[in-house]
C-alpha atoms as a PDB file:
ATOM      1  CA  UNK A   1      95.569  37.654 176.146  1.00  0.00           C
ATOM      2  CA  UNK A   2      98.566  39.466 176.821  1.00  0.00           C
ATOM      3  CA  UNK A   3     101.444  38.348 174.471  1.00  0.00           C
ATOM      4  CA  UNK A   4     104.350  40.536 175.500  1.00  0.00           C
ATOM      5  CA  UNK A   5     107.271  40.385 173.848  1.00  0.00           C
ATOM      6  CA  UNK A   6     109.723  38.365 176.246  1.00  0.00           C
ATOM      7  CA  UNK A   7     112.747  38.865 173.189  1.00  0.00           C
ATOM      8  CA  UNK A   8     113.500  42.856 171.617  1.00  0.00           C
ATOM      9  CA  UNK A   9     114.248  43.091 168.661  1.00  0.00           C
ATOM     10  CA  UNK A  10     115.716  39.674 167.239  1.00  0.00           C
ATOM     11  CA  UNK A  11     114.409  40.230 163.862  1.00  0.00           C
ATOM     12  CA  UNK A  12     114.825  43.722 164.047  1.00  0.00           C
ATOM     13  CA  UNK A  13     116.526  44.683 160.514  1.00  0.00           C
ATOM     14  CA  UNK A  14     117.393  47.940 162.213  1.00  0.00           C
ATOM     15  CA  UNK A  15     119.294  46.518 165.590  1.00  0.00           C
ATOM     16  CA  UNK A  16     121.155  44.105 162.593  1.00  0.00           C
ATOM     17  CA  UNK A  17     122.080  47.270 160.909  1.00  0.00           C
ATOM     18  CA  UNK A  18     123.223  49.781 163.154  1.00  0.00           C
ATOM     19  CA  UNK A  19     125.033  46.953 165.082  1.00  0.00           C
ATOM     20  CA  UNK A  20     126.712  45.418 161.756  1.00  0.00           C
ATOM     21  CA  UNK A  21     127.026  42.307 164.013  1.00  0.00           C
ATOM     22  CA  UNK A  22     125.011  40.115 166.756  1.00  0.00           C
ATOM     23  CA  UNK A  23     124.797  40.205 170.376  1.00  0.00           C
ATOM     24  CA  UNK A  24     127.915  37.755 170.713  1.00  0.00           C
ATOM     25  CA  UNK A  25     130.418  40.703 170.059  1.00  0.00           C
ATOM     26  CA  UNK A  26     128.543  43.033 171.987  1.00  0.00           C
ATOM     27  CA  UNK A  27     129.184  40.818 174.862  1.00  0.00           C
ATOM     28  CA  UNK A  28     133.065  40.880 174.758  1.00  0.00           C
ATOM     29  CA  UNK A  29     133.912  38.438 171.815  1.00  0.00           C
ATOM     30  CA  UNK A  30     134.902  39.419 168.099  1.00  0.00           C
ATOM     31  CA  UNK A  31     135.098  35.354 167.336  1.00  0.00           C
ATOM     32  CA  UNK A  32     134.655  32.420 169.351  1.00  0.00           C
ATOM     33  CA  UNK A  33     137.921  31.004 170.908  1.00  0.00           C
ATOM     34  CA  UNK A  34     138.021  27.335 170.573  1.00  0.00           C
ATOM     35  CA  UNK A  35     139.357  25.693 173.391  1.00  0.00           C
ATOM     36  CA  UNK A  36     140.370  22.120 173.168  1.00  0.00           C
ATOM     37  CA  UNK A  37     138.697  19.788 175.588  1.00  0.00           C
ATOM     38  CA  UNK A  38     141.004  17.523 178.123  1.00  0.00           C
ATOM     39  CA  UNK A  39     139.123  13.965 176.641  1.00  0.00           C
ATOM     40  CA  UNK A  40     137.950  14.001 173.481  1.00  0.00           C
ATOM     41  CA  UNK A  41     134.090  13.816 173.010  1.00  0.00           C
ATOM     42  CA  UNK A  42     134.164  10.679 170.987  1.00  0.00           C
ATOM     43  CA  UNK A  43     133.378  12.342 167.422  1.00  0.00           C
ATOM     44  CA  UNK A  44     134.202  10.461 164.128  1.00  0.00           C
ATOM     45  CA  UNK A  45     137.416  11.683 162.597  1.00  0.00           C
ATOM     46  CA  UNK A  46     136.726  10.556 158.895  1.00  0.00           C
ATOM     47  CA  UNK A  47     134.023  13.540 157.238  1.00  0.00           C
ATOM     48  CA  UNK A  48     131.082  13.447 158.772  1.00  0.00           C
ATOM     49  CA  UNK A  49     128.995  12.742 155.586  1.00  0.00           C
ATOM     50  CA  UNK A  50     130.125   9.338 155.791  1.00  0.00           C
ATOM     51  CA  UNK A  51     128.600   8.635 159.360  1.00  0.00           C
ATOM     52  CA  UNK A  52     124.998   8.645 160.739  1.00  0.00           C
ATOM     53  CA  UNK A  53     124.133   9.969 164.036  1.00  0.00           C
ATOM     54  CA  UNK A  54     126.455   8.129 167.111  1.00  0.00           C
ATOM     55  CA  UNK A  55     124.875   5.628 168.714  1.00  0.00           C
ATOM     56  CA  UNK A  56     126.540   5.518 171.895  1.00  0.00           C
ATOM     57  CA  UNK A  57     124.927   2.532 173.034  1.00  0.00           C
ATOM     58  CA  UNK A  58     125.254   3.481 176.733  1.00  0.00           C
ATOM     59  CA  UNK A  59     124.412   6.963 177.029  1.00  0.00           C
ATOM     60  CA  UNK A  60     120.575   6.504 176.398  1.00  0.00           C
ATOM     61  CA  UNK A  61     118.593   8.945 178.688  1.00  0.00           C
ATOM     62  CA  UNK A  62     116.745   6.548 181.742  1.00  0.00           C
ATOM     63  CA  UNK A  63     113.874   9.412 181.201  1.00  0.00           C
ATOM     64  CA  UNK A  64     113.812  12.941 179.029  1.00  0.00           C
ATOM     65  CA  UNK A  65     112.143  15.487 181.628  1.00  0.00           C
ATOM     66  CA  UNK A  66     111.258  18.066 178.554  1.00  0.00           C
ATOM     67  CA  UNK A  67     107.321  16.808 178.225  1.00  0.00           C
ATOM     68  CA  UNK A  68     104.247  18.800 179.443  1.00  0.00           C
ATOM     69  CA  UNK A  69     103.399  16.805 182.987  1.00  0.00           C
ATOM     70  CA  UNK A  70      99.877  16.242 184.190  1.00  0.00           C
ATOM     71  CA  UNK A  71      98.446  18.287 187.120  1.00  0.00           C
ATOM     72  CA  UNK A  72      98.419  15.734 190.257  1.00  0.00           C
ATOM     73  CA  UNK A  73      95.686  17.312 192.014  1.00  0.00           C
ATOM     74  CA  UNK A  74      95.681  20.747 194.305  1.00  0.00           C
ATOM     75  CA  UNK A  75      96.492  19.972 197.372  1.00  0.00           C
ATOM     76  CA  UNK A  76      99.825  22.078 198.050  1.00  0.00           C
ATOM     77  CA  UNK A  77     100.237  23.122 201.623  1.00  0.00           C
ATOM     78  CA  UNK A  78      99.920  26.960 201.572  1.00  0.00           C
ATOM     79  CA  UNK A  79     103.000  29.525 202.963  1.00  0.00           C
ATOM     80  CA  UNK A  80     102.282  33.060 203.227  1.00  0.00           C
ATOM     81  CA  UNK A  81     104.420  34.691 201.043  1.00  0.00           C
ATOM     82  CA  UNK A  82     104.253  37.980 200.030  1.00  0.00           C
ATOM     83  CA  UNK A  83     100.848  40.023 198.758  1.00  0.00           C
ATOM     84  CA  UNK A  84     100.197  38.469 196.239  1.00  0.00           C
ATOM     85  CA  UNK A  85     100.428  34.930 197.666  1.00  0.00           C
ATOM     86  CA  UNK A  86      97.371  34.572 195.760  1.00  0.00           C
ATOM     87  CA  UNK A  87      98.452  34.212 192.938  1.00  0.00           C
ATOM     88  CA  UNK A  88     101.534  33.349 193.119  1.00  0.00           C
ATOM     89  CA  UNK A  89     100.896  30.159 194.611  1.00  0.00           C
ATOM     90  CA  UNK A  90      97.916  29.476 191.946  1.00  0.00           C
ATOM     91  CA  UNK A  91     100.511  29.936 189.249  1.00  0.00           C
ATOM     92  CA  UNK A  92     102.957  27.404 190.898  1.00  0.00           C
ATOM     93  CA  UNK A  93     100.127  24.727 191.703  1.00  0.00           C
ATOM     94  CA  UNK A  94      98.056  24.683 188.038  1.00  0.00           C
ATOM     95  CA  UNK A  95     102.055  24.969 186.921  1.00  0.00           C
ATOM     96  CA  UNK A  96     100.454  23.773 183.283  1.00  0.00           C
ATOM     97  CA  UNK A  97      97.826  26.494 183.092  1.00  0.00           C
ATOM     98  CA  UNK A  98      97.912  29.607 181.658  1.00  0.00           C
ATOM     99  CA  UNK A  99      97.354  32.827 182.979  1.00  0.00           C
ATOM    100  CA  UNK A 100      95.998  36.104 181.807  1.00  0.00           C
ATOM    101  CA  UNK A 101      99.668  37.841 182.715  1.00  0.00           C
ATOM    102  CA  UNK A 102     101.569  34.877 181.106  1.00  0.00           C
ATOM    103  CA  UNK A 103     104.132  36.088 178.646  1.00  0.00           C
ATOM    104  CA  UNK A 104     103.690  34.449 175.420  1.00  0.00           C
ATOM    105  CA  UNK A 105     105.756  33.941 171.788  1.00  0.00           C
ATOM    106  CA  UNK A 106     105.147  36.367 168.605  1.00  0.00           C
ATOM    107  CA  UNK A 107     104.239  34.687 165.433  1.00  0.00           C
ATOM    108  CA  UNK A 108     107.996  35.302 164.085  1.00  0.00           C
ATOM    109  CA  UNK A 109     109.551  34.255 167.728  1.00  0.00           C
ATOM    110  CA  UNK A 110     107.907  31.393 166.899  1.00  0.00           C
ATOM    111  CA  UNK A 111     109.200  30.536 163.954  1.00  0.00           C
ATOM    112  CA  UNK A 112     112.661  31.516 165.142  1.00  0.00           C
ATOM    113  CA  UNK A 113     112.334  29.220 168.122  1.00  0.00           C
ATOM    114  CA  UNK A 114     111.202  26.411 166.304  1.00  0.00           C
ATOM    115  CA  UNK A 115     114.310  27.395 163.880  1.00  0.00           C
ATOM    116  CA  UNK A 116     117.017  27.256 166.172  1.00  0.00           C
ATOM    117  CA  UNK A 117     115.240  23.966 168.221  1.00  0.00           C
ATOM    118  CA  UNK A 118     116.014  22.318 165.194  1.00  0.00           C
ATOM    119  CA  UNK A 119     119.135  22.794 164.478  1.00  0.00           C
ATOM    120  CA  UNK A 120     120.069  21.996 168.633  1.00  0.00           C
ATOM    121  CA  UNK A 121     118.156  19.279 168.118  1.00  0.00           C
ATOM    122  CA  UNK A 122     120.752  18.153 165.264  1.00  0.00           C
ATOM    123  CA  UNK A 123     123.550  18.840 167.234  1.00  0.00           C
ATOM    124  CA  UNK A 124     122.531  16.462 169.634  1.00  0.00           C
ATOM    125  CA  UNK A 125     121.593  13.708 167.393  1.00  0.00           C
ATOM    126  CA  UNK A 126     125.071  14.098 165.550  1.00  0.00           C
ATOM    127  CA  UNK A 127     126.947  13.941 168.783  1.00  0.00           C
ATOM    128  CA  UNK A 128     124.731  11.986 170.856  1.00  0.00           C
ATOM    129  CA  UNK A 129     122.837  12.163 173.860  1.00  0.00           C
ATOM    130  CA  UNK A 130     125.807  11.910 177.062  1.00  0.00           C
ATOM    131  CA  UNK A 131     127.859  14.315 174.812  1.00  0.00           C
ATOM    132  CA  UNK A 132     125.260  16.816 174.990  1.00  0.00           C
ATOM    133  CA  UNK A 133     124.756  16.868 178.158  1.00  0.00           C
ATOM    134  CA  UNK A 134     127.788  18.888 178.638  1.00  0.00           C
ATOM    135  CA  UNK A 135     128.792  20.444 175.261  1.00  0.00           C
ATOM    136  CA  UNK A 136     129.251  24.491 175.342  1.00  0.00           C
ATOM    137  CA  UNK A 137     127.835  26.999 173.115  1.00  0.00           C
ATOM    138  CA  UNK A 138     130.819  27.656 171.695  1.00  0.00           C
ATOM    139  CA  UNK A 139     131.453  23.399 170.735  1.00  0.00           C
ATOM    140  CA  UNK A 140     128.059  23.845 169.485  1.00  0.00           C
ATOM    141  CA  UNK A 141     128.654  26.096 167.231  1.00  0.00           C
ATOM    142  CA  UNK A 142     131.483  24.992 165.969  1.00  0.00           C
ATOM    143  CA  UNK A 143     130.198  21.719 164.925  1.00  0.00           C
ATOM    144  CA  UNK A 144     127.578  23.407 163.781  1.00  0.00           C
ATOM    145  CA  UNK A 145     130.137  24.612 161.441  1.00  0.00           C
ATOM    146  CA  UNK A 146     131.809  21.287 160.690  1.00  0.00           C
ATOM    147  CA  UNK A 147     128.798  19.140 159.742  1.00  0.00           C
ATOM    148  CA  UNK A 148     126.343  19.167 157.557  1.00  0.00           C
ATOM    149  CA  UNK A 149     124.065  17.136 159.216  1.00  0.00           C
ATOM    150  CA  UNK A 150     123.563  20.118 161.304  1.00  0.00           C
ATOM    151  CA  UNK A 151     124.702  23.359 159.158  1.00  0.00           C
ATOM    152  CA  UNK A 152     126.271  26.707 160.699  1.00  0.00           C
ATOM    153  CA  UNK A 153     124.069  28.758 163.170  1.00  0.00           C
ATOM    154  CA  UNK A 154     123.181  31.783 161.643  1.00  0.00           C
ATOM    155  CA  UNK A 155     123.421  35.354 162.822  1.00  0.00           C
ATOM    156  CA  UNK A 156     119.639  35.317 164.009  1.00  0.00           C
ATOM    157  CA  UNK A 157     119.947  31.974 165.348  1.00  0.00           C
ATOM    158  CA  UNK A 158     122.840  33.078 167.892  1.00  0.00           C
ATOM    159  CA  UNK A 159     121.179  36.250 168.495  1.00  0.00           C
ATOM    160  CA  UNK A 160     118.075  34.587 169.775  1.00  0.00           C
ATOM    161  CA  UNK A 161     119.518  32.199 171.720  1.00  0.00           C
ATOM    162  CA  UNK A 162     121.479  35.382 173.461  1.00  0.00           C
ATOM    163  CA  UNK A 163     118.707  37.149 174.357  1.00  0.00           C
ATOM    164  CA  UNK A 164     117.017  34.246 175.723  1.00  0.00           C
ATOM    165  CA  UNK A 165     120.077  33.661 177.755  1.00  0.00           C
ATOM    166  CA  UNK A 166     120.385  37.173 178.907  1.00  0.00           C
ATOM    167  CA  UNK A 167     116.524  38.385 179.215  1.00  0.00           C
ATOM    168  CA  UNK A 168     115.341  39.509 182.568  1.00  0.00           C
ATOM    169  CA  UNK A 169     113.242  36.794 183.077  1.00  0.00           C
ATOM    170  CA  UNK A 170     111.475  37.783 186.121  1.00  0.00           C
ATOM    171  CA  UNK A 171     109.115  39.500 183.919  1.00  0.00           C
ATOM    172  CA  UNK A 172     108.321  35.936 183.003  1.00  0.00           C
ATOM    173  CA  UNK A 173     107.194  35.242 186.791  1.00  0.00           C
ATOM    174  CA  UNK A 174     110.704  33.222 187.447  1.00  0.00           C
ATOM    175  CA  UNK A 175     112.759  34.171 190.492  1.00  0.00           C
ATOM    176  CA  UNK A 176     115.309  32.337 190.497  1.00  0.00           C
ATOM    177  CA  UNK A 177     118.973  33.014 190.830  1.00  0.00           C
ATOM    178  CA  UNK A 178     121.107  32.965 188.137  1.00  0.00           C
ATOM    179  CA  UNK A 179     123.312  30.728 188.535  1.00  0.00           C
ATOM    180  CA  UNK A 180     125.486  30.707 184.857  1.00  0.00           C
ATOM    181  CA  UNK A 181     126.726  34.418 184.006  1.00  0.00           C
ATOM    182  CA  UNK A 182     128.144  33.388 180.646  1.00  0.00           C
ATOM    183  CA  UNK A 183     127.242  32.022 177.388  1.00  0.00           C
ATOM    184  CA  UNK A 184     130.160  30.737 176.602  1.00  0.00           C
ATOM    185  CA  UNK A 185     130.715  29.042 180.440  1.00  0.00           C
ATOM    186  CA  UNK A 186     131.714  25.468 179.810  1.00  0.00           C
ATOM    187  CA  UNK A 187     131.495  22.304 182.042  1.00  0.00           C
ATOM    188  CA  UNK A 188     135.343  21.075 182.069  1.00  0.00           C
ATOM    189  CA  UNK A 189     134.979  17.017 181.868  1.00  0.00           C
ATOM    190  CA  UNK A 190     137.929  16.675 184.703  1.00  0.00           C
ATOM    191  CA  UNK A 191     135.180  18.218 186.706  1.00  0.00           C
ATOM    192  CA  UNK A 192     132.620  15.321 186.434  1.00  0.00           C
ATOM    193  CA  UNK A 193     132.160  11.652 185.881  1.00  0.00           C
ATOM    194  CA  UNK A 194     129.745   9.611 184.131  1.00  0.00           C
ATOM    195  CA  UNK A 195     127.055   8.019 185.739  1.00  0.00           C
ATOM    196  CA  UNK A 196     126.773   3.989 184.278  1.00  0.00           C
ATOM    197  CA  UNK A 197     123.713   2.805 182.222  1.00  0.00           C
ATOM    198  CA  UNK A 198     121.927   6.748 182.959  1.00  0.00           C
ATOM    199  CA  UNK A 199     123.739   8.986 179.700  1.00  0.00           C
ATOM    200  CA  UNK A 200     124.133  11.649 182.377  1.00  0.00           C
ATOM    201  CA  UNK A 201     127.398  13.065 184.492  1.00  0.00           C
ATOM    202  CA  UNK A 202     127.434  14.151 187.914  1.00  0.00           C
ATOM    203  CA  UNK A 203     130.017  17.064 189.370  1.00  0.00           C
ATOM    204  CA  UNK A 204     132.898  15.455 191.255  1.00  0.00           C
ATOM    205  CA  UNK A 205     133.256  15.958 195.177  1.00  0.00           C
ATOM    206  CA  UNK A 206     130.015  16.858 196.927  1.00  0.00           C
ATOM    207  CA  UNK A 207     127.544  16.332 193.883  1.00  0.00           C
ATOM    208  CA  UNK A 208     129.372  12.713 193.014  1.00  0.00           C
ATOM    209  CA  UNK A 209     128.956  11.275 196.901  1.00  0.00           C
ATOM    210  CA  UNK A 210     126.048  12.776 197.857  1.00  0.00           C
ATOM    211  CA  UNK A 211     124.508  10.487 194.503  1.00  0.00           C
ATOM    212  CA  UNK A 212     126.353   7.851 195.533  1.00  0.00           C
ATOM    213  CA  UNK A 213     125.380   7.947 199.634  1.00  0.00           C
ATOM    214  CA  UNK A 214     122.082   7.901 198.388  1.00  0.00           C
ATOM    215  CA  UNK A 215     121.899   4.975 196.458  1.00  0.00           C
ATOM    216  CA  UNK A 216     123.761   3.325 199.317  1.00  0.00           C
ATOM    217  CA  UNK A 217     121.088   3.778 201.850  1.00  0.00           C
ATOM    218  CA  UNK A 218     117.631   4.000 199.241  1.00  0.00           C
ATOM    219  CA  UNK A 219     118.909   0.730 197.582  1.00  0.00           C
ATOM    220  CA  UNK A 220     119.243   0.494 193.656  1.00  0.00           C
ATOM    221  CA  UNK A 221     115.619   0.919 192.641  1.00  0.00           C
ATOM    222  CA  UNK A 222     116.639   4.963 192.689  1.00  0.00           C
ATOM    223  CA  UNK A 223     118.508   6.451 189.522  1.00  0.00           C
ATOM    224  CA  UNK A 224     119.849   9.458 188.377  1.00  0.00           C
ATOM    225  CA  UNK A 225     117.519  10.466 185.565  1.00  0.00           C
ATOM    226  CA  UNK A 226     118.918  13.871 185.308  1.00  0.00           C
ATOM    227  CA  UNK A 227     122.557  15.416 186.376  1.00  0.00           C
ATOM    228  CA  UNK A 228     125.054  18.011 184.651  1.00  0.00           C
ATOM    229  CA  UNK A 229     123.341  20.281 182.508  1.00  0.00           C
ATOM    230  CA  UNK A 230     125.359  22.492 179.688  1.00  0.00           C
ATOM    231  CA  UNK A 231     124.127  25.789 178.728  1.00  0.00           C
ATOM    232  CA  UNK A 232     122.949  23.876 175.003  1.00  0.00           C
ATOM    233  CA  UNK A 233     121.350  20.842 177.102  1.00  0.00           C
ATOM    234  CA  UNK A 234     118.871  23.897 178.895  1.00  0.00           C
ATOM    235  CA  UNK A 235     118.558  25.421 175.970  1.00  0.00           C
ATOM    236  CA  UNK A 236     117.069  21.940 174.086  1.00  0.00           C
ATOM    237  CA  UNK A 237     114.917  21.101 176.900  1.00  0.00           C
ATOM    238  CA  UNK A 238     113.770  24.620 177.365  1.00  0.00           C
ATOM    239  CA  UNK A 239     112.649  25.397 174.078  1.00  0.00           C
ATOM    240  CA  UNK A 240     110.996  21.787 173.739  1.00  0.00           C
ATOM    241  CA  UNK A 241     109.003  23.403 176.868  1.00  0.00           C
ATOM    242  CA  UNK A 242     107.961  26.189 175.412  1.00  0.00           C
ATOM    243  CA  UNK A 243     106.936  24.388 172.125  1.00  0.00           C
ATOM    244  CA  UNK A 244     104.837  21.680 174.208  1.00  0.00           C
ATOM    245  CA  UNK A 245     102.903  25.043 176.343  1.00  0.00           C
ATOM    246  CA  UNK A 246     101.730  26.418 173.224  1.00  0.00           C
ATOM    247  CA  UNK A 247     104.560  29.099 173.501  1.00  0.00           C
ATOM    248  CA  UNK A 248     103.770  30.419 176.482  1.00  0.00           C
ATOM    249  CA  UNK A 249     107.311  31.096 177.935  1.00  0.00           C
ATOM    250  CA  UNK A 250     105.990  31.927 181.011  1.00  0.00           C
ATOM    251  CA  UNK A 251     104.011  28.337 181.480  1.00  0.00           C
ATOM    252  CA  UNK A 252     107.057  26.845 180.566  1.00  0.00           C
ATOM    253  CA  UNK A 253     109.554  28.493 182.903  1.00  0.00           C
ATOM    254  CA  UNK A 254     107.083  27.276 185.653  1.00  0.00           C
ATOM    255  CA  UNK A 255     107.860  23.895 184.924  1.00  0.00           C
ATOM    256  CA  UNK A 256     111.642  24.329 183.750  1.00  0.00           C
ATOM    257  CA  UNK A 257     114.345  27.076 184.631  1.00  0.00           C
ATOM    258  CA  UNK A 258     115.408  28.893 181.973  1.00  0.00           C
ATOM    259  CA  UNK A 259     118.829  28.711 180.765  1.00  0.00           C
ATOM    260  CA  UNK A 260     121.065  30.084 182.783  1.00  0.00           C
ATOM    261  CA  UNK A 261     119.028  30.106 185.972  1.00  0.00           C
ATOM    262  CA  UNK A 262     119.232  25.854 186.174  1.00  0.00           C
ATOM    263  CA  UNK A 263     120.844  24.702 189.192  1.00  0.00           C
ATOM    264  CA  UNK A 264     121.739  21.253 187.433  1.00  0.00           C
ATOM    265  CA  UNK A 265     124.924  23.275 185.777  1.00  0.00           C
ATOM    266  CA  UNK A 266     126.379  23.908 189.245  1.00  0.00           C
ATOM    267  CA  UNK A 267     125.641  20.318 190.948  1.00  0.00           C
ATOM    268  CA  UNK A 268     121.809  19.750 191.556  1.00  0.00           C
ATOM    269  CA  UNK A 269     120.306  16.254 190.113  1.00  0.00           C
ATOM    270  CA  UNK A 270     117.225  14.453 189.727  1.00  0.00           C
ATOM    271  CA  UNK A 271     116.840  11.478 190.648  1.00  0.00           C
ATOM    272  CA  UNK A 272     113.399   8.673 190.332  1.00  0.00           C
ATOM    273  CA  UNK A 273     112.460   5.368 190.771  1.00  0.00           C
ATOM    274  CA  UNK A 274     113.528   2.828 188.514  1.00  0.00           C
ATOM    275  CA  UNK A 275     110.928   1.471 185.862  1.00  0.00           C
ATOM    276  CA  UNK A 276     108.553   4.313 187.008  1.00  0.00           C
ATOM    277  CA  UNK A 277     108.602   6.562 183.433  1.00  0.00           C
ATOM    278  CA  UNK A 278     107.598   9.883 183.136  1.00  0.00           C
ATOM    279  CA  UNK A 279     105.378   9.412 186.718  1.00  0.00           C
ATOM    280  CA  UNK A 280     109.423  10.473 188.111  1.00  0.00           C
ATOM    281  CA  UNK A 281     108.278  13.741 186.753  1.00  0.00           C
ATOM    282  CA  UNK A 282     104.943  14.392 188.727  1.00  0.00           C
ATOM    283  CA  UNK A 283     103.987  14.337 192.010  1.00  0.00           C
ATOM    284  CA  UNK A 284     103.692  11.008 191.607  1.00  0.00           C
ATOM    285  CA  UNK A 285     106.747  10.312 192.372  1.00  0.00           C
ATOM    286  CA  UNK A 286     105.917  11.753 195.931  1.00  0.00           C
ATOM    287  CA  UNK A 287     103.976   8.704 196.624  1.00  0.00           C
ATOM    288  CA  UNK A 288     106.668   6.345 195.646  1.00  0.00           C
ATOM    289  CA  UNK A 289     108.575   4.014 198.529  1.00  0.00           C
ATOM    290  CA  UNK A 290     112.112   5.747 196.866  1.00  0.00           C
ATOM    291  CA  UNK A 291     110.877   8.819 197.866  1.00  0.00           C
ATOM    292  CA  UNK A 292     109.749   8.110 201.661  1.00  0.00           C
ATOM    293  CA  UNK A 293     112.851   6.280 202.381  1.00  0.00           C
ATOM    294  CA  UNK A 294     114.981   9.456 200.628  1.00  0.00           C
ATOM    295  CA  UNK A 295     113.168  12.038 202.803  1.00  0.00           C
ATOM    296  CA  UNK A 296     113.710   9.972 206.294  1.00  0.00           C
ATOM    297  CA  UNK A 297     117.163   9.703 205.512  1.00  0.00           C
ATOM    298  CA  UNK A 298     117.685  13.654 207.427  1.00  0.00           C
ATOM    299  CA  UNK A 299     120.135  14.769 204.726  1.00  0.00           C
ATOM    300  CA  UNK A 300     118.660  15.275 201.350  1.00  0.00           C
ATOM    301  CA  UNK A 301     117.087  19.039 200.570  1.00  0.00           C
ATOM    302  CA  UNK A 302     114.405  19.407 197.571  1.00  0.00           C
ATOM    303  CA  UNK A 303     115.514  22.125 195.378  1.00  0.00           C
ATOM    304  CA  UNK A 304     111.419  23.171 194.476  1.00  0.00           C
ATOM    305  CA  UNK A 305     109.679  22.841 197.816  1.00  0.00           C
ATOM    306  CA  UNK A 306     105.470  23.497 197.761  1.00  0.00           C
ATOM    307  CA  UNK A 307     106.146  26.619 198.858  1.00  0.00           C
ATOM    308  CA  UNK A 308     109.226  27.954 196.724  1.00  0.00           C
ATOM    309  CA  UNK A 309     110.177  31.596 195.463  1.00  0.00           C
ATOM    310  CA  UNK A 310     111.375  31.024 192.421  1.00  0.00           C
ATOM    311  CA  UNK A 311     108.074  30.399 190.761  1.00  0.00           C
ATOM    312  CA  UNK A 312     109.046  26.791 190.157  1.00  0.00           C
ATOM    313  CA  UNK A 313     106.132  23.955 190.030  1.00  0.00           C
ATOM    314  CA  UNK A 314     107.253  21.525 193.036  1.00  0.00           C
ATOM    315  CA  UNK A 315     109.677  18.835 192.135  1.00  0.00           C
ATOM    316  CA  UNK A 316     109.739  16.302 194.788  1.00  0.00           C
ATOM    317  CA  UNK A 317     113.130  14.592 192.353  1.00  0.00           C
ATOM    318  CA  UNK A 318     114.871  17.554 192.113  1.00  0.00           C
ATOM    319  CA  UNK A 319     117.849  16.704 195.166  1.00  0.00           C
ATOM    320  CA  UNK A 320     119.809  20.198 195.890  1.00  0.00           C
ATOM    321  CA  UNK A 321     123.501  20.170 196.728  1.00  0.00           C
END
């Protein structure tokens, strides 16, 4: 089994000492630069020792699309390709296989993964679920900072979750475009609005109607179960991909773009039938009446077609704008 390293050097005492710092500063900042947010994110202003997690009563996620998904059968329609359509195609079809080429976690990636999961995870559960959908690295470290609940990111942590964000992840068998250039890009709330009873925010303008067109002509049995995505939010659901494929990264990335290469943080959305689960998820949601109607409508795209190029499973809930 090939298990290539998909991160250099992250515990790498030597990179640590002949940089003196982490990749952050390499990348063009000495020290984060806070900047205020136009609406405040709803956080407790007393010390945050004295609070549990936020409830937010109405920003519970409709559905969490982080868990390992079922193969529905084999029966994608086939699209010459390139060369090595083969393969290629096998890959994106048994999506929760794994493949002698696959690029898969080191024992201490691992354990740093699992590390800085963790503390994400605590960021979300301290500022709860619709925040998270659109808080920035930078707000995420800073809290990080702030409460205890959740403790300070350390060197190693950032410097892990940098070279995830910056790798060349091709070598992974993902083609997809890259679609955030920065770490430290942030989702502006003027820019979106919240979606009722879902926890999740569509983009204003084209994103916002196309939603709302939808629901018009499907009828109210289809939901948003999945909208604006922050650099953190890809980085939770991400890593709780890679956990749940036995860290194979490359498994994972075949099921879930990696950050920076998620189309969700410039508009696209998911969207399933209402009371249907996790089954929004698989192909399953193919079958579904929601879905029929959607297609016949003429004007909605799927982002992952059967025969996609970015080495993406297909996702027949994943609407592109």
């Amino acid at each position: 089994m090939d298990r290539r390293r998909f991160i250099k050097g992250i515990l790498s005492g030597a990179m640590i000492s002949l940089s003196g710092t982490v990749l952050y500063r390499h990348f063009g900042r000495q020290t984060p630069e806070w900047i205020e947010r136009n609406i405040t994110l709803g956080l407790p202003h007393s010390h945050p020792h004295d609070h549990d997690p936020l409830p937010f009563a109405d920003e519970q996620p409709i559905l969490e699309d982080g868990a390992s998904q079922p193969v529905i059968g084999n029966e994608l329609e086939l699209d010459p390709i390139s060369d090595e359509q083969p393969s290629y195609l096998a890959k994106i079809q048994n999506f929760d296989a794994s493949f002698n080429d696959d690029v898969w976690l080191t024992e201490s990636e691992k354990a740093m993964l699992n590390q800085t999961l963790k503390r994400i995870n605590s960021v979300k559960n301290t500022i709860g679920f619709g925040n998270f959908n659109v808080v920035s690295f930078d707000e995420a470290l800073r809290y990080g900072r702030s409460f205890s609940s959740i403790g300070e990111f350390t060197a190693a942590e950032i410097e892990f979750m940098e070279q995830l964000f910056y790798d060349d992840v091709s070598r992974l068998g993902f083609f997809g475009s890259r679609v955030t250039e920065n770490l430290t890009d942030r989702i502006k709330l003027s820019d979106v609005d919240k979606i009722p009873r879902t926890g999740h925010y569509l983009y204003k303008g084209d994103p916002l109607n196309l939603y709302n067109k939808l629901r018009e002509d499907v009828g109210d049995t289809i939901i948003l179960t999945s909208g604006v995505r922050s650099v953190m939010k890809q980085f939770q659901l991400f890593m709780n991909k890679v956990v749940s494929s036995d860290y194979n990264i490359s498994r994972a990335s075949r099921s879930l773009a990696p950050p920076a290469h998620t189309f969700h943080s410039v508009g696209d959305f998911d969207v399933g039938k209402v009371g249907f689960g996790l089954d929004n998820f698989t192909n399953r949601f193919a079958e579904t009446e929601e879905y029929r109607r959607m297609i016949e409508l003429g004007y909605i795209e799927i982002r992952y077609t059967t025969t996609n190029r970015d080495g993406v499973r297909y996702e027949p809930w994943h609407v592109r704008v």
